[in-house]
Protein backbone atom coordinates (compact mmCIF):
# COMPACT_ATOMS: atom_id res chain seq x y z
CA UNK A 1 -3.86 -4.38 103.07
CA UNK A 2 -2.81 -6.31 99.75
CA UNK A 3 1.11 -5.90 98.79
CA UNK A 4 2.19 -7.16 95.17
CA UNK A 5 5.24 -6.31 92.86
CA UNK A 6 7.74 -8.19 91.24
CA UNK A 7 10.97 -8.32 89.27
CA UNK A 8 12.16 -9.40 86.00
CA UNK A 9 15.46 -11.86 85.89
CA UNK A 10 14.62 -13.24 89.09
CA UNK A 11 13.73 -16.42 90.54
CA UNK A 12 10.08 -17.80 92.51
CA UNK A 13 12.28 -18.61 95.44
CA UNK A 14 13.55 -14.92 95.69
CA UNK A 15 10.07 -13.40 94.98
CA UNK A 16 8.31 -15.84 97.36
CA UNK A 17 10.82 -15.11 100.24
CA UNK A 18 11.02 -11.54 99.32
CA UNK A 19 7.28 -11.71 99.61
CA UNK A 20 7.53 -12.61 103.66
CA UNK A 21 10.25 -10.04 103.47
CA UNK A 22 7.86 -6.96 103.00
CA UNK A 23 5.23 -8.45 104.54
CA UNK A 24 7.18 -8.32 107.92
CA UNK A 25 8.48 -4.82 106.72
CA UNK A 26 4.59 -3.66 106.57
CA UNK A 27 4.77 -4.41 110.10
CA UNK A 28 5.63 -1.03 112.15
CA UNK A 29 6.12 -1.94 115.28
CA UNK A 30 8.63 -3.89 117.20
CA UNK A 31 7.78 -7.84 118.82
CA UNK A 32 4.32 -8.53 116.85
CA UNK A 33 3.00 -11.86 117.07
CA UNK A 34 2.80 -12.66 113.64
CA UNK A 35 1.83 -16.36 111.62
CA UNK A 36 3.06 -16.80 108.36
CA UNK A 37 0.95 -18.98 105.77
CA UNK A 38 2.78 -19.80 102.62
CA UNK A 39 2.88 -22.86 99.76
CA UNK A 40 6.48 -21.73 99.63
CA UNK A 41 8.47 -25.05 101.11
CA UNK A 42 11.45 -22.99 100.27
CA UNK A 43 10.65 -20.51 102.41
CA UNK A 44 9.06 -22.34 105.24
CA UNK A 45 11.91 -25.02 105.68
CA UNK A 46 14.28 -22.82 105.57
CA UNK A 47 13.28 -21.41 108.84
CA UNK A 48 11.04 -24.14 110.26
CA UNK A 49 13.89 -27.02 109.99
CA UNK A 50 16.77 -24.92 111.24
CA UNK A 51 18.49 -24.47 107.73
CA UNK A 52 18.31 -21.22 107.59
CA UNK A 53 20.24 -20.91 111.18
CA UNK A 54 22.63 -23.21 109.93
CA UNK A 55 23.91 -21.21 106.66
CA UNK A 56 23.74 -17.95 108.76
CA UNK A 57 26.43 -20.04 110.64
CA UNK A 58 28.61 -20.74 107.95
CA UNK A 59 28.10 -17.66 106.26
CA UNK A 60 26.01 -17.74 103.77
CA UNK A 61 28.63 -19.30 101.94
CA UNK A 62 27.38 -21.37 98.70
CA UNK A 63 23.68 -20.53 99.51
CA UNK A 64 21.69 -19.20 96.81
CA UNK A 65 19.50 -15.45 97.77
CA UNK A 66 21.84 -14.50 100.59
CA UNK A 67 21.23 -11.20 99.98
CA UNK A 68 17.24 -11.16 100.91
CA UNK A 69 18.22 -14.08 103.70
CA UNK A 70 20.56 -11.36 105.81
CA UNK A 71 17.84 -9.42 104.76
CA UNK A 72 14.74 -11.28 105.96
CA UNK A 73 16.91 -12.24 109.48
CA UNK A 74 17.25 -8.47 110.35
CA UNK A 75 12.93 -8.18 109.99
CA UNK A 76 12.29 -11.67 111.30
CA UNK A 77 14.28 -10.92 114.41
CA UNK A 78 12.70 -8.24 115.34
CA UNK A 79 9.14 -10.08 115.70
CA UNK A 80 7.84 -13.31 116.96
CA UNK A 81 7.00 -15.34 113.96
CA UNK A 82 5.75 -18.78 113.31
CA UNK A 83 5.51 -20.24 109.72
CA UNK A 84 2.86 -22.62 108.47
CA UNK A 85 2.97 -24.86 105.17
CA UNK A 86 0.19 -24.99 102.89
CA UNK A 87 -0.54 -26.17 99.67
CA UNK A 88 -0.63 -24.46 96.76
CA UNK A 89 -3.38 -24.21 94.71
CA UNK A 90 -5.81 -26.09 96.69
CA UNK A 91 -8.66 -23.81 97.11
CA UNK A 92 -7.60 -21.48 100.25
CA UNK A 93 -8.83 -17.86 99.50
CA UNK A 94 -6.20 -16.16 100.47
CA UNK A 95 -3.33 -18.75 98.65
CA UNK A 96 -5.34 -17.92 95.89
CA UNK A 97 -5.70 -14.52 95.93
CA UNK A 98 -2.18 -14.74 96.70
CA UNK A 99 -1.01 -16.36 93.73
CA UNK A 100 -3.16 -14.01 91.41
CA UNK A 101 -1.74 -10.96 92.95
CA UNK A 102 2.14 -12.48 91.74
CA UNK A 103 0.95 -13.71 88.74
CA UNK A 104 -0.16 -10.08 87.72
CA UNK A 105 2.70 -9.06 89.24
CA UNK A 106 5.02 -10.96 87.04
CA UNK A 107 3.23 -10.16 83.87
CA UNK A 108 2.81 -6.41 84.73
CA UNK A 109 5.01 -4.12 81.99
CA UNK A 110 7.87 -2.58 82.74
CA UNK A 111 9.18 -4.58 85.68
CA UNK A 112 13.09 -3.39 86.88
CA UNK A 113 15.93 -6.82 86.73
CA UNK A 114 16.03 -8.33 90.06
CA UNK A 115 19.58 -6.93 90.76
CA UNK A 116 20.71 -9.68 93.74
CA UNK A 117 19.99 -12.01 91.55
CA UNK A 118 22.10 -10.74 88.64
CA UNK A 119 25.33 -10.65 90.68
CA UNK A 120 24.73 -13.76 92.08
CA UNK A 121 23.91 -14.83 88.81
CA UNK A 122 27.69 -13.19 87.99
CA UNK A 123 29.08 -14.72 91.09
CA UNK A 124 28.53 -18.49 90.02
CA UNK A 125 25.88 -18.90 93.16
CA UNK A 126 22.68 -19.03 90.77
């Protein structure tokens, strides 16, 4: 199964973490074993070098995307998930097919604003 969509007045941080977001939403049921392969250091780091357990600690506060974060901690927690760096745009199939799928996702007509990222954008966090 291929998922793709996208926003307008967003960021490639939000779309590549909102990315593992519905990916682990596709998932229906409960504890799955599940290996995440992304180019998205953002993403990746976040989880794999304790950062992300770190600003749930203090809150979110002045961390950009908290929205999707509290978002992607409700769906991570509820499987077993390990995440694995690649690099972009270095000739792995499914990186690549990846990266076409968001590309024509991006450029597709009629995409909605990204609305967390406008009111963060009001908030001062973007």
């Amino acid at each position: 199964m291929e998922l793709s969509g996208g926003y307008s007045l967003t960021t490639n941080n939000r779309m590549e973490l909102l990315a593992v977001i519905r990916g682990l939403e596709a998932v229906k049921w409960k504890n799955a074993e599940i290996h995440v392969w992304s180019d998205s250091s953002y993403v990746v780091n976040a989880v794999n070098k304790g950062w992300l357990a770190g600003w749930e600690k203090k809150g979110f506060a002045k961390v950009k995307n908290p929205d999707l974060w509290q978002r992607f901690l409700s769906i991570y927690r509820q499987h077993r998930v390990t995440f694995h760096w690649i690099k972009g745009h270095a000739g792995h199939p499914e990186n690549e097919r990846c990266d076409a799928l968001a590309v024509a996702a991006a450029v597709s007509p009629g995409l909605l604003p990204d609305t967390g990222y406008a009111e963060q954008d009001q908030s001062g966090l973007m």
